[in-house]
Protein backbone atom coordinates (compact mmCIF):
# COMPACT_ATOMS: atom_id res chain seq x y z
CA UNK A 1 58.41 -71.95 -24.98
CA UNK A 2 55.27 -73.67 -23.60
CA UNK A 3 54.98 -77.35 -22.92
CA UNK A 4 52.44 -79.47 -21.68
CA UNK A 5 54.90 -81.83 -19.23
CA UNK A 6 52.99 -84.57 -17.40
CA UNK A 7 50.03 -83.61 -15.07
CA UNK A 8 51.90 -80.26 -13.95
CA UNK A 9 50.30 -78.42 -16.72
CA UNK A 10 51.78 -75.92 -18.63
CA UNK A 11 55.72 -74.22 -17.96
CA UNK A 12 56.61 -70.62 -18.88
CA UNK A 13 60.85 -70.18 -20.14
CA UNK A 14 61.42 -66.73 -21.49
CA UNK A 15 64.50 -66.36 -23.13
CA UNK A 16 66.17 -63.02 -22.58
CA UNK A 17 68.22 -61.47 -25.75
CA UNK A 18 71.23 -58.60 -25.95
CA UNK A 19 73.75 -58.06 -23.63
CA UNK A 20 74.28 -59.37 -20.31
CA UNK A 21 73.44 -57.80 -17.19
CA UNK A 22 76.31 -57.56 -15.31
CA UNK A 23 79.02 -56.12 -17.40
CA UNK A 24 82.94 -55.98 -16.45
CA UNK A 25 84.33 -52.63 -18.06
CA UNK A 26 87.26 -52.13 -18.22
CA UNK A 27 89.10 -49.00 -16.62
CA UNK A 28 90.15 -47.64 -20.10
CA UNK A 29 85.91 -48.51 -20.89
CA UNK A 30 85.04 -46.15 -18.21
CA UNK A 31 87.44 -43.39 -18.69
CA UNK A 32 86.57 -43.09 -22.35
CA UNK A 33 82.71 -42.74 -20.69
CA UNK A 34 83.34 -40.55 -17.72
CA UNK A 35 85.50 -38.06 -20.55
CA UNK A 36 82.63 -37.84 -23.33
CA UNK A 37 80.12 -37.03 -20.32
CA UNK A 38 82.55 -34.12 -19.11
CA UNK A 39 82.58 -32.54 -22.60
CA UNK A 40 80.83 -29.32 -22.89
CA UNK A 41 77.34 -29.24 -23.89
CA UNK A 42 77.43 -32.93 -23.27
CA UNK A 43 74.21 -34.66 -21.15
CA UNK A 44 74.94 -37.49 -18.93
CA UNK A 45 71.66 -39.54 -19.85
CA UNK A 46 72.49 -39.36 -23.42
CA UNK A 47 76.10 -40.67 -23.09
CA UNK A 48 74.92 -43.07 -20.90
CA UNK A 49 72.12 -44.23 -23.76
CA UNK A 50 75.45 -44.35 -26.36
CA UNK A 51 77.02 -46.70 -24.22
CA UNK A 52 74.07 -48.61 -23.31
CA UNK A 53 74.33 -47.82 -19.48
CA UNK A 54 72.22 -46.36 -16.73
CA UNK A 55 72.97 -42.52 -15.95
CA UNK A 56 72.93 -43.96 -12.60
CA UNK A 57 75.98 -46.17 -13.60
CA UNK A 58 77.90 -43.17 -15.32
CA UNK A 59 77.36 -40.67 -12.75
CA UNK A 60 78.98 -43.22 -10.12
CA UNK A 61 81.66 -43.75 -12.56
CA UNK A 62 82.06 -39.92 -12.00
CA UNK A 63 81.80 -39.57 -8.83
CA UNK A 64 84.30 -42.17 -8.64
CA UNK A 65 87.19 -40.72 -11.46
CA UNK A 66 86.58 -37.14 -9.23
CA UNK A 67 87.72 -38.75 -6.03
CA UNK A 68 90.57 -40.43 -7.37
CA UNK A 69 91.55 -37.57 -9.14
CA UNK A 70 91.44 -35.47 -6.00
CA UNK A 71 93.12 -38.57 -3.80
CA UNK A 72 95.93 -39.29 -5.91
CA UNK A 73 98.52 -36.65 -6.87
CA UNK A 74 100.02 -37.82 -10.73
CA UNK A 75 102.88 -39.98 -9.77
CA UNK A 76 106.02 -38.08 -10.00
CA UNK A 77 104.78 -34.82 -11.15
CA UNK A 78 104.71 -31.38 -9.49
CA UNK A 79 102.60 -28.97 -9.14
CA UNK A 80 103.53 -25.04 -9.75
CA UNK A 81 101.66 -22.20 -9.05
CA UNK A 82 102.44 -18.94 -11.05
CA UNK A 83 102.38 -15.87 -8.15
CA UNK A 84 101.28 -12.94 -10.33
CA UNK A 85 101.46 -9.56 -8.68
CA UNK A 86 99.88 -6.43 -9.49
CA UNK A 87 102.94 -3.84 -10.57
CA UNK A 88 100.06 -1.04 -11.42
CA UNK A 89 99.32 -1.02 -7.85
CA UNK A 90 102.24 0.31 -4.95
CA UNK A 91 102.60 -2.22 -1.98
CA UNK A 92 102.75 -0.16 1.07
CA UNK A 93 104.67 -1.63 3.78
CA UNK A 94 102.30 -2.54 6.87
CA UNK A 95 102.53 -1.97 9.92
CA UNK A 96 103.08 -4.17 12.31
CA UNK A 97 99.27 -5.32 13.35
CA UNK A 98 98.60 -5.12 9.40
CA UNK A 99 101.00 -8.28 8.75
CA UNK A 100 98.92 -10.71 10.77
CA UNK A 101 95.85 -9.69 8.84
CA UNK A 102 97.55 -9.97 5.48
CA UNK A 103 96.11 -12.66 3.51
CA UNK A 104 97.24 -14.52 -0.28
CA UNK A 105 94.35 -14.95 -2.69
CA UNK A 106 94.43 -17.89 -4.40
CA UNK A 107 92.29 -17.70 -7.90
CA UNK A 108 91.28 -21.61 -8.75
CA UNK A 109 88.58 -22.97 -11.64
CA UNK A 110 87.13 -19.36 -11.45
CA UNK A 111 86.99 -18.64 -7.89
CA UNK A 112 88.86 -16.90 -5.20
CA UNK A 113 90.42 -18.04 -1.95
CA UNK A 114 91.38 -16.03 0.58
CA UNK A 115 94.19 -17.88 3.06
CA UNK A 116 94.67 -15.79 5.66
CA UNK A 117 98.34 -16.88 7.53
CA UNK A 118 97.77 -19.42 10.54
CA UNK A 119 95.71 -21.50 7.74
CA UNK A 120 96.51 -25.47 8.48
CA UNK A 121 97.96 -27.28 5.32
CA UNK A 122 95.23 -29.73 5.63
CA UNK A 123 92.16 -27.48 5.88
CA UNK A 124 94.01 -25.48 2.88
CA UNK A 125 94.43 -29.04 0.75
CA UNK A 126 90.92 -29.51 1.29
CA UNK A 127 89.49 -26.45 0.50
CA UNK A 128 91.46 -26.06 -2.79
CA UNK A 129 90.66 -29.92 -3.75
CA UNK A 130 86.86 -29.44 -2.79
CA UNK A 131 87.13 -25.97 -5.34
CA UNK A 132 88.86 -28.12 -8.61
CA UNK A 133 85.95 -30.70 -7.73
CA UNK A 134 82.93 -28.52 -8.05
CA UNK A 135 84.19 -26.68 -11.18
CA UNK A 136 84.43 -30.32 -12.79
């Protein structure tokens, strides 16, 4: 819109159309997001086009879902780990000196872990959260 107002010569107003700028999504919004762009073959800047969002926005959104994931254990649920030995193969016993090398592998999202005994639970958690993460 232009006018001519009274000696201060012409204004500018531009009127801005579609949606608003700052959006408020809501959790189940962002979930629905965050699974589409975890899909296989799926790229992040095209479901970020879809839903009419920044890939900057989505990958944040993410970043975010990986960290809770990885913070918060599902309420009330437990985790079991299936031990599967190798009955092709004899065990010897070891000796003494050979028991404090001994070590469980661990097989997670495609790779291997190694805990040799001595291993703190913490440094253990970590290691097998940071693993899940990067296969995600």
């Amino acid at each position: 819109m232009m006018s001519d107002g009274e000696a201060e010569g012409f204004r500018r107003v531009e009127l801005l159309t579609g949606p608003r700028r700052r959006r408020d999504w809501s959790e189940d919004d962002k979930a629905r997001a965050v699974a589409e762009s975890c899909a296989p073959g799926a790229v992040v800047s095209d479901v970020a086009h879809r839903w009419r969002i920044a890939p900057q926005q989505l990958s944040t959104w993410r970043r975010q879902a990986r960290a809770a994931a990885l913070e918060t254990p599902v309420a009330g649920a437990l985790s079991f780990v299936t031990v599967v030995g190798d009955a092709a193969a004899p065990v010897p016993s070891p000796a003494r000196g050979e028991m404090e090398r001994a070590a469980v592998e661990v097989e997670i999202a495609g790779a291997v872990v190694r805990v040799s005994p001595g291993v703190g639970d913490g440094l253990l958690t970590a290691v097998l959260r940071a693993v899940r993460a990067s296969a995600a």
